[in-house]
Protein backbone atom coordinates (compact mmCIF):
# COMPACT_ATOMS: atom_id res chain seq x y z
CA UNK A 1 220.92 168.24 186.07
CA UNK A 2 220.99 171.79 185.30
CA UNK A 3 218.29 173.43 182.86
CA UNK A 4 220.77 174.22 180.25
CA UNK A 5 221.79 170.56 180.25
CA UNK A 6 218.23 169.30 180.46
CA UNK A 7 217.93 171.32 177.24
CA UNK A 8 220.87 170.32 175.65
CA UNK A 9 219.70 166.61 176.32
CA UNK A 10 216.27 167.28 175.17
CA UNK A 11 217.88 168.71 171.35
CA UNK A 12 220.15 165.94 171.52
CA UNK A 13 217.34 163.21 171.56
CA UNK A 14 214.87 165.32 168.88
CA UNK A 15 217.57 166.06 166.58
CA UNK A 16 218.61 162.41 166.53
CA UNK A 17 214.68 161.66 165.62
CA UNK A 18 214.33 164.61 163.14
CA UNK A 19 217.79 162.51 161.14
CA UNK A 20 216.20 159.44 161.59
CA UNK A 21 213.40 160.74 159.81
CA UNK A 22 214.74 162.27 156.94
CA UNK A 23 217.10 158.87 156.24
CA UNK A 24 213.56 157.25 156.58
CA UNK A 25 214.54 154.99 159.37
CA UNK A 26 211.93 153.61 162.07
CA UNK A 27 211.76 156.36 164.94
CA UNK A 28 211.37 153.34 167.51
CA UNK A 29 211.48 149.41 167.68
CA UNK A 30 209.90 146.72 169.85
CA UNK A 31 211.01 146.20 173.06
CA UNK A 32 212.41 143.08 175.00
CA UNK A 33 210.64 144.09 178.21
CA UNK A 34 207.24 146.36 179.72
CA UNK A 35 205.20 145.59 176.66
CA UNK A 36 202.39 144.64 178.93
CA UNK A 37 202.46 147.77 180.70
CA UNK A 38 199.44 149.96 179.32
CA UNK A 39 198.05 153.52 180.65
CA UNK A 40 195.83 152.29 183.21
CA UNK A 41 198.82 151.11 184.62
CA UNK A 42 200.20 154.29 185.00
CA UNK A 43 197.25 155.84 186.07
CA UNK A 44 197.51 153.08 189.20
CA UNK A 45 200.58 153.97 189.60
CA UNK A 46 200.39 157.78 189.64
CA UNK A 47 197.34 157.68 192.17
CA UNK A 48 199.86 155.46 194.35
CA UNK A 49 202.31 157.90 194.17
CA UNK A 50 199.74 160.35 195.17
CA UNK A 51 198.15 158.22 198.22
CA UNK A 52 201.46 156.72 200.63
CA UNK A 53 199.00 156.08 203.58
CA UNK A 54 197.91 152.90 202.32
CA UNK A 55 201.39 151.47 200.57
CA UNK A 56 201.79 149.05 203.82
CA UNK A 57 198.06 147.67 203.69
CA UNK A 58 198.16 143.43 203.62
CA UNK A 59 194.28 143.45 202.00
CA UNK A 60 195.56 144.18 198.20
CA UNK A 61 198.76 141.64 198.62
CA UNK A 62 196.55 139.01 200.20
CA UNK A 63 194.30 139.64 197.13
CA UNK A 64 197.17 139.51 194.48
CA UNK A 65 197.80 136.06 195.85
CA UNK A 66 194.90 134.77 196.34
CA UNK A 67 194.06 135.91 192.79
CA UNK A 68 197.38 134.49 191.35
CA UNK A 69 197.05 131.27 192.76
CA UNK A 70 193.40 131.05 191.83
CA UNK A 71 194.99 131.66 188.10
CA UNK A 72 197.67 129.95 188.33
CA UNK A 73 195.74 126.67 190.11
CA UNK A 74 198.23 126.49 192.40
CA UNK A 75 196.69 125.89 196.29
CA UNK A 76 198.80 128.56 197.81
CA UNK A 77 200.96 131.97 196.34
CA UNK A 78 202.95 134.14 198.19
CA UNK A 79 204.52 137.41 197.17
CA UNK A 80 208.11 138.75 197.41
CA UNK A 81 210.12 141.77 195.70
CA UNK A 82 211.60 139.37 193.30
CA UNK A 83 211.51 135.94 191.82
CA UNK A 84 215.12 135.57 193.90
CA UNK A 85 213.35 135.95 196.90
CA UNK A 86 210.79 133.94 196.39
CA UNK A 87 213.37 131.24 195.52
CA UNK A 88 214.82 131.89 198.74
CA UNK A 89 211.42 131.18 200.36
CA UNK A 90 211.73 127.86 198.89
CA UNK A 91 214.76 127.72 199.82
CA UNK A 92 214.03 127.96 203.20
CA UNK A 93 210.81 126.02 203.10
CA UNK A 94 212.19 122.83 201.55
CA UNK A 95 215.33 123.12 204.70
CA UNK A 96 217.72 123.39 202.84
CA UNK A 97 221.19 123.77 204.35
CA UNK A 98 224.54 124.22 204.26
CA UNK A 99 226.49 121.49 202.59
CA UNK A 100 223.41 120.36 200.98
CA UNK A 101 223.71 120.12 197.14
CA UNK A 102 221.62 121.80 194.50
CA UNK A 103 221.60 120.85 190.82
CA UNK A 104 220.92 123.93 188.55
CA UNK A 105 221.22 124.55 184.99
CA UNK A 106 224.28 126.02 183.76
CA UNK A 107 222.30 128.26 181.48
CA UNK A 108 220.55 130.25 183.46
CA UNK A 109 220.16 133.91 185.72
CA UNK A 110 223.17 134.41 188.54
CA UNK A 111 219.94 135.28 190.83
CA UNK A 112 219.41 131.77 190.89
CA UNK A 113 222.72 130.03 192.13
CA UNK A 114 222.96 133.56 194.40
CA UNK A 115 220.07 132.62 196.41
CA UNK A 116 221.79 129.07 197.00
CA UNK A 117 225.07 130.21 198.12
CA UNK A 118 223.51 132.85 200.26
CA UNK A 119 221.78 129.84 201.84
CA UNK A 120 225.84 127.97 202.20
CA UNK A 121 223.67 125.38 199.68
CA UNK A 122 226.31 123.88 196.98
CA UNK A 123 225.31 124.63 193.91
CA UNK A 124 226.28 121.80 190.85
CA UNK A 125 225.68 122.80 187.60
CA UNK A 126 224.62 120.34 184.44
CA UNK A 127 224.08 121.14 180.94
CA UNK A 128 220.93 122.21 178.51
CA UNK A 129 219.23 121.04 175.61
CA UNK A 130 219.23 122.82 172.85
CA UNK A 131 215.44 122.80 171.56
CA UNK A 132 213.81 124.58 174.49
CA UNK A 133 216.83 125.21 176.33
CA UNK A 134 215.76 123.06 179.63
CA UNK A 135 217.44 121.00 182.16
CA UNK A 136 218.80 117.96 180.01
CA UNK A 137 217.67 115.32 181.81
CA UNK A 138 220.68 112.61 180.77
CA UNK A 139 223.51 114.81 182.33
CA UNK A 140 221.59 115.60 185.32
CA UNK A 141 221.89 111.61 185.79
CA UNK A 142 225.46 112.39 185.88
CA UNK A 143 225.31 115.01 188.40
CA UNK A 144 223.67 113.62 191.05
CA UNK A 145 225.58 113.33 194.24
CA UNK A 146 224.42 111.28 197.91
CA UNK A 147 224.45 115.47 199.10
CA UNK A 148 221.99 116.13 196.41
CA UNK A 149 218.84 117.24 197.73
CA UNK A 150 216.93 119.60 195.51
CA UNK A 151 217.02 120.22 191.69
CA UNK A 152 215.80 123.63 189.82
CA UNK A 153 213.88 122.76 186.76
CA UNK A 154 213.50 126.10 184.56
CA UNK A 155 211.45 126.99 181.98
CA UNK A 156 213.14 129.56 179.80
CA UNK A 157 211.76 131.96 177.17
CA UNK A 158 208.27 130.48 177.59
CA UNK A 159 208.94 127.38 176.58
CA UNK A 160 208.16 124.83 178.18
CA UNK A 161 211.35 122.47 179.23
CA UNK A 162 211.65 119.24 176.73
CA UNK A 163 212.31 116.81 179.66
CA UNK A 164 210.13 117.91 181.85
CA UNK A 165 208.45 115.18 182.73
CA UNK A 166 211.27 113.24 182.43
CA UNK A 167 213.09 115.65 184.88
CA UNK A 168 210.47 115.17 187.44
CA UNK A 169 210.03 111.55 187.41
CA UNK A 170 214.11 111.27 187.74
CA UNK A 171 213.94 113.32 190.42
CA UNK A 172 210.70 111.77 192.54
CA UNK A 173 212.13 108.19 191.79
CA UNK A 174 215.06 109.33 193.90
CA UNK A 175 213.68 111.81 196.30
CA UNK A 176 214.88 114.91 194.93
CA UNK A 177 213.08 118.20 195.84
CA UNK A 178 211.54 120.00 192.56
CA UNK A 179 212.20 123.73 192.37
CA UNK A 180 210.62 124.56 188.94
CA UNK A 181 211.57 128.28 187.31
CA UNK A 182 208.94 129.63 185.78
CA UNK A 183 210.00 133.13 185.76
CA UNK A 184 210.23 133.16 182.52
CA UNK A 185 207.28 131.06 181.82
CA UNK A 186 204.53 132.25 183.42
CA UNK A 187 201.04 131.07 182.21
CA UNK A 188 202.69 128.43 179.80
CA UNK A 189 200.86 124.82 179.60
CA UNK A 190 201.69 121.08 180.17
CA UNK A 191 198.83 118.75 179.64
CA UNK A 192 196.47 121.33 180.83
CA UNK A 193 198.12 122.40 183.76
CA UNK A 194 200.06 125.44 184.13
CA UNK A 195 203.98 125.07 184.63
CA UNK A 196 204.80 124.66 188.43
CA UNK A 197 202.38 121.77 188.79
CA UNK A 198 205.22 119.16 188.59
CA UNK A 199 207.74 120.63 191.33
CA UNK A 200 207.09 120.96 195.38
CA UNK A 201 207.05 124.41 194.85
CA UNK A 202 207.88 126.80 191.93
CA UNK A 203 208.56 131.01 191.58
CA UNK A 204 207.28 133.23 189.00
CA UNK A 205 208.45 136.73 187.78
CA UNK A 206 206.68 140.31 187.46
CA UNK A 207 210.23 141.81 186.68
CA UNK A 208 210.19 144.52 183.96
CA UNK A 209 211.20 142.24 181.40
CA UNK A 210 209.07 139.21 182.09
CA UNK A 211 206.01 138.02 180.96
CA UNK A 212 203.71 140.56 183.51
CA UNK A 213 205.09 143.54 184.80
CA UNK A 214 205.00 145.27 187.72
CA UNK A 215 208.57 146.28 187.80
CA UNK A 216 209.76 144.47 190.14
CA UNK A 217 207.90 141.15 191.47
CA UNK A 218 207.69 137.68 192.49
CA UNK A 219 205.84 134.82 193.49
CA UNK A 220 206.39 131.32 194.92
CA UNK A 221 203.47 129.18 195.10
CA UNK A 222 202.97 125.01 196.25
CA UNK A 223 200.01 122.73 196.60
CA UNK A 224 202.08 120.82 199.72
CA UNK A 225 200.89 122.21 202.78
CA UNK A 226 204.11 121.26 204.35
CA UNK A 227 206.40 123.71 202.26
CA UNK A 228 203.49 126.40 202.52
CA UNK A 229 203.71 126.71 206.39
CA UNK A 230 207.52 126.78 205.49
CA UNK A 231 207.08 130.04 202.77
CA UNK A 232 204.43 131.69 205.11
CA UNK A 233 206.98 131.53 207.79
CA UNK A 234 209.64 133.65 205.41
CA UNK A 235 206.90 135.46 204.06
CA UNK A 236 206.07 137.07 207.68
CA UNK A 237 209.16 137.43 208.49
CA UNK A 238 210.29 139.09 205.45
CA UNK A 239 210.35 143.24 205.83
CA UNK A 240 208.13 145.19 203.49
CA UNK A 241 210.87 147.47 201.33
CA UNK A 242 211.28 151.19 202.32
CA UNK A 243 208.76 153.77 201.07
CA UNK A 244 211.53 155.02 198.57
CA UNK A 245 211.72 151.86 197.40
CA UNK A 246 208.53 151.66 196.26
CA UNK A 247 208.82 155.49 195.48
CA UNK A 248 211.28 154.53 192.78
CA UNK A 249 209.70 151.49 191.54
CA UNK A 250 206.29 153.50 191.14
CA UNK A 251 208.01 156.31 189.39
CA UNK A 252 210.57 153.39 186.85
CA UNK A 253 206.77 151.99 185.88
CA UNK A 254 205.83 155.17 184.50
CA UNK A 255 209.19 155.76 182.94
CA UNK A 256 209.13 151.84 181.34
CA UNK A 257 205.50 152.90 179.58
CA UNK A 258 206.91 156.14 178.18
CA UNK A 259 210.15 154.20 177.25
CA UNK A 260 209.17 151.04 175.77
CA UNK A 261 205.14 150.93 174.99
CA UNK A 262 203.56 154.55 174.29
CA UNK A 263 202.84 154.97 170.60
CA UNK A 264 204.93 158.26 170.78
CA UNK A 265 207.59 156.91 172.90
CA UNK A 266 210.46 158.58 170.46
CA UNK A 267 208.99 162.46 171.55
CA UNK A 268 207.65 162.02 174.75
CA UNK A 269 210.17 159.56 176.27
CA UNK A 270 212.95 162.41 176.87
CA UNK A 271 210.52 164.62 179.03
CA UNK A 272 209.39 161.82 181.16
CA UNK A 273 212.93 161.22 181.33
CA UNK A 274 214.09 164.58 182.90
CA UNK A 275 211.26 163.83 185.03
CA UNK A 276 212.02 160.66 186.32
CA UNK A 277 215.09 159.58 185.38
CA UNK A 278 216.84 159.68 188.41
CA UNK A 279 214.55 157.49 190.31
CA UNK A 280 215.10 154.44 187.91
CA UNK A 281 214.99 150.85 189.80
CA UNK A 282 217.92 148.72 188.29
CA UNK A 283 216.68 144.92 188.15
CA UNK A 284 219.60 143.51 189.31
CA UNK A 285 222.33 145.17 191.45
CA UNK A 286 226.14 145.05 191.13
CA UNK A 287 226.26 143.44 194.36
CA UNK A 288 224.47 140.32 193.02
CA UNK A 289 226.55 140.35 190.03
CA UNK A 290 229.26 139.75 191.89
CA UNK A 291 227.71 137.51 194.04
CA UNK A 292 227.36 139.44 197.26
CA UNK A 293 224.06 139.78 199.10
CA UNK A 294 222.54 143.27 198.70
CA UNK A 295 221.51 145.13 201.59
CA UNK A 296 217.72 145.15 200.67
CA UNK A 297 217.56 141.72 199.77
CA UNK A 298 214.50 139.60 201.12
CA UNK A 299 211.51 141.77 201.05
CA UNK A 300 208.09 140.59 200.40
CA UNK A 301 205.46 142.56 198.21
CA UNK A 302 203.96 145.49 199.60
CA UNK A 303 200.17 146.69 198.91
CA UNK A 304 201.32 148.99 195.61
CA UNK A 305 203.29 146.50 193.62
CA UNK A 306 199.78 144.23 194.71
CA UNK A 307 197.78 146.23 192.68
CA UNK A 308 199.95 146.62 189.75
CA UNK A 309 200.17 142.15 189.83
CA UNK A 310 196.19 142.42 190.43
CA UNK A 311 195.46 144.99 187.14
CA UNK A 312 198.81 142.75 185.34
CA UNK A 313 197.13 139.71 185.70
CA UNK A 314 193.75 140.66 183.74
CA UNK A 315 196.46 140.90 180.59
CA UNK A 316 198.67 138.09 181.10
CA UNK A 317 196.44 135.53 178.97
CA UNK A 318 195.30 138.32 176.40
CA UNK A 319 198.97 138.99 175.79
CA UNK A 320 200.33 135.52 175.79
CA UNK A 321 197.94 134.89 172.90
CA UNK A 322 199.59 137.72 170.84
CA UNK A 323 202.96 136.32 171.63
CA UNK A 324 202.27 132.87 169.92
CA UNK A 325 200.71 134.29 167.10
CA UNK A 326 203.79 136.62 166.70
CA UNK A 327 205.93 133.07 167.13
CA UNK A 328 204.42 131.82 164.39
CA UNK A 329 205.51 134.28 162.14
CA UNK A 330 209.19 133.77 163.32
CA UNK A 331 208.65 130.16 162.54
CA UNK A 332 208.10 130.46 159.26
CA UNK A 333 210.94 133.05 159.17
CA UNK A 334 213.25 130.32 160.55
CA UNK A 335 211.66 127.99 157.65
CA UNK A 336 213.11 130.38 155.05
CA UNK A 337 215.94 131.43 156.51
CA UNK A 338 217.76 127.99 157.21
CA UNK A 339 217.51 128.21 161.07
CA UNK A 340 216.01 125.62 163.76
CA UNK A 341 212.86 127.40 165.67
CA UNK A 342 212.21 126.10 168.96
CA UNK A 343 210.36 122.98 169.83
CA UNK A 344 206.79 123.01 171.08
CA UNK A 345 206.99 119.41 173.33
CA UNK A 346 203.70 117.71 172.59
CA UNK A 347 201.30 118.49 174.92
CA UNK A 348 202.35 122.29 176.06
CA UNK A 349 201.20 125.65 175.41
CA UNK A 350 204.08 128.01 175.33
CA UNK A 351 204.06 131.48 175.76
CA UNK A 352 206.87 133.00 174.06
CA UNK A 353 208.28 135.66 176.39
CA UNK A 354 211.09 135.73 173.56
CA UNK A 355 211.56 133.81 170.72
CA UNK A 356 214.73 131.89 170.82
CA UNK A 357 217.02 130.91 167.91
CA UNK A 358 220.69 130.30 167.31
CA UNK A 359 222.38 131.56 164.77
CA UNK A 360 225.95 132.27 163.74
CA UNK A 361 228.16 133.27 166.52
CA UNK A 362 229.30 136.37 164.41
CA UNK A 363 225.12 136.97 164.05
CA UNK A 364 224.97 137.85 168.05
CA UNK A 365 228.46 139.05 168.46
CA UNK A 366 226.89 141.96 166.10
CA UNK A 367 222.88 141.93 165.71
CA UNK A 368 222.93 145.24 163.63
CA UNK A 369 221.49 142.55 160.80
CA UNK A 370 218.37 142.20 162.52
CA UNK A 371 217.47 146.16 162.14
CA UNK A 372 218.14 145.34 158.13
CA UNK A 373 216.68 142.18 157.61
CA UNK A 374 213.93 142.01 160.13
CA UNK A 375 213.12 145.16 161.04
CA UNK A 376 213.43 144.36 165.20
CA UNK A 377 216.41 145.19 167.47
CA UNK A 378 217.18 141.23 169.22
CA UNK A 379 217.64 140.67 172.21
CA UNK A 380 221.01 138.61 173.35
CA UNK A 381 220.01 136.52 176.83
CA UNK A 382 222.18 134.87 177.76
CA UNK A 383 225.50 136.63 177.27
CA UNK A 384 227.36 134.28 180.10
CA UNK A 385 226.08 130.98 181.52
CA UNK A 386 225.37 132.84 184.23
CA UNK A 387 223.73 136.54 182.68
CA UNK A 388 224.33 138.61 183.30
CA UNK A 389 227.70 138.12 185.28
CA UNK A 390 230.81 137.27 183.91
CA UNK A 391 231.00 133.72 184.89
CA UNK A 392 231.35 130.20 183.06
CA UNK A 393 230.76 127.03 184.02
CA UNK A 394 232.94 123.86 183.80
CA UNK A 395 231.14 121.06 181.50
CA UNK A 396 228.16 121.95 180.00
CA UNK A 397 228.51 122.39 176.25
CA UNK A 398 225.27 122.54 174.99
CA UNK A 399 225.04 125.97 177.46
CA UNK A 400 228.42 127.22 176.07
CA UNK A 401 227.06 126.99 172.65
CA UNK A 402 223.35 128.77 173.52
CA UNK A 403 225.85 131.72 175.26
CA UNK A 404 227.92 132.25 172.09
CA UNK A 405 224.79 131.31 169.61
CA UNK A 406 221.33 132.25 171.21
CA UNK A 407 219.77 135.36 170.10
CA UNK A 408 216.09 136.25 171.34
CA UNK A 409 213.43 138.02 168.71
CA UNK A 410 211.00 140.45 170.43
CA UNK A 411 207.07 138.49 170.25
CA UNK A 412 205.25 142.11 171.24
CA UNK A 413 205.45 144.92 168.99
CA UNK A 414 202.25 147.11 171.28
CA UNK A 415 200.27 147.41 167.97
CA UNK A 416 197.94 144.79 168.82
CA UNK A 417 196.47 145.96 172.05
CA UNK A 418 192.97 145.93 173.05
CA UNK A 419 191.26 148.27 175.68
CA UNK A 420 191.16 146.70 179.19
CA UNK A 421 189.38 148.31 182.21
CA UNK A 422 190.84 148.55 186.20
CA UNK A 423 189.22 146.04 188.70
CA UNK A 424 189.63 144.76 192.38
CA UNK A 425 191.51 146.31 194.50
CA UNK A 426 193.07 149.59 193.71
CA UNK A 427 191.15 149.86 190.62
């Protein structure tokens, strides 16, 4: 971009502010995703950017896991480029195979039924409840098959799942591999445990938009021994991404703090912009979306991204308490307003990565309301059964409904934060 359009862009974006302003309109609003990114994450990630010799170093990864899995009280963690390719770990860890069957929700992320079919694994899909928006565990009953061999259990918003127990026991009563997703989940309680205890394995999520950040991110962990040898033995054979990779996902970190978390995001944001703009990291690629396997798919972590998950994971707790009390608040808005909040199962902690509620079709076919009446910009997962691609499903009702009816409120507004200091490695 030339100067004269760098400065043209730059007017563009203070002269919308200045009119904002004088109509007495908020400059900025919460944001759905990198609320737990704070500056001495960007200070770890602008000393990365200064330091490449050391981006390819196993000590800080081997940390992160050993550090997540100590958290998460899981026996073993390892750590990918994304939560899809840590469910292809599993994948490959629990062998399975083509013309094997896989029973998925038909709510849910196309990552998830990509890394299946990239596998030649057949994926079935059943149908949701509607008070946590799990696996529903009388139609998965229904969909089980003699090929059946594994079944994804997800966790979404930071709920956790109403049948999850009842999920499990179906499936260990009939020898059913348990994939739990907890991308959306992580740190959220059942009976004391974190989510993932249930399954023979389960993934977690460090994406931009999940409950930790570090961009890009993800985790599978187990407590079998069996299926760890299995994701150790895609883990080392899994290629580190390129140095431009993590060049660009370095560089999106900085831009997703001066974007969606600095208090003077509305001013600043455009200069950091014309900085980095051009090296922005999209989550997922067109490719996927139309369910094609991207070039760089399957790379594990590499040392920077490490130390990102390392300083992330000091937060994750702090922040998941500021999401439930901001829940709460949307409860009792629910209360007023005539809508259904989300259930709370007995016995589980949520953690409220967004706060989902349906309302009128018309309500998320246009969410301008929610600037008026609530003073937040919501959030619309899922917009298909399978978001963000434009695919349905074939009998699952309950998921048709959440797509047309399910709008998400933001449970971080960054005006709660409390100082934090770097540790471990990197810090």
């Amino acid at each position: 971009m030339s100067i004269s359009a760098q400065s043209r862009q730059l007017g563009k974006s203070y002269a919308r502010n200045l009119a904002r302003l004088a109509l007495g309109a908020p400059l900025t609003y919460p944001a759905l995703g990198s609320m737990t990114l704070e500056a001495d994450d960007v200070a770890l990630a602008r000393r990365m950017l200064a330091s490449r010799s050391s981006w390819n170093s196993r000590r800080c990864v081997d940390e992160f896991e050993a550090r997540f899995a100590e958290w998460n009280s899981s026996k073993y963690a390892f750590s990918f480029m994304a939560s899809r390719v840590a469910l292809s770990a599993c994948i490959h860890a629990l062998d399975l195979k083509e013309g094997d069957e896989v029973i998925v929700p038909g709510y849910t992320c196309i990552a998830v039924p990509n890394a299946f079919r990239f596998a030649g694994v057949r994926v079935i899909f059943a149908d949701i409840e509607l008070e946590t928006y799990g696996l529903d565990v009388a139609h998965l009953e229904q969909c089980v098959t003699p090929r059946t061999r594994a079944v994804v259990i997800q966790h979404l918003y930071g709920l956790v799942s109403r049948d999850y127990e009842a999920n499990a026991s179906f499936c260990r009563e009939r020898g059913l591999a348990i994939i739990e997703d907890c991308a959306q989940a992580t740190g959220a309680e059942y009976k004391g445990r974190k989510v993932g205890a249930l399954g023979d394995v389960a993934i977690y999520s460090s994406e931009q938009s999940k409950v930790m950040s570090t961009v890009q991110g993800g985790i599978a962990t187990t407590d079998s021994t069996v299926v760890a040898q299995g994701l150790r033995e895609y883990h080392e054979s899994a290629p580190l991404p390129t140095l431009d990779t993590v060049d660009m996902l370095l560089k999106t970190l900085i831009l997703d703090f001066y974007e969606a978390k600095h208090p003077r995001r509305a001013w600043i944001s455009p200069l950091v912009h014309l900085r980095y703009g051009n090296s922005r990291l999209q989550s997922t690629m067109d490719e996927e979306i139309a369910g094609e396997r991207p070039a760089h798919y399957g790379c594990r972590m590499s040392a920077p991204i490490a130390i990102l998950g390392c300083n992330q994971l000091t937060k994750v707790d702090r922040f998941n308490v500021l999401r439930r009390a901001k829940a709460r608040q949307w409860d009792e808005w629910c209360h007023r307003s005539g809508y259904v909040a989300p259930r709370v199962i007995e016995g589980s902690v949520p953690v409220y990565l967004r706060y989902p509620v349906l309302v009128e079709p018309e309500r998320k076919a246009d969410t301008s309301w929610s600037v008026r009446e609530l003073g937040v910009r919501v959030g619309v997962w899922m917009v298909t059964n399978l978001h963000p691609a434009p695919s349905n499903v074939i009998g699952c009702p309950n998921a048709d409904l959440a797509v047309r009816c399910c709008v998400n409120l933001p449970t971080l507004d960054g005006n709660d934060d409390l100082p934090n200091h770097l540790d471990g490695c990197g810090g």
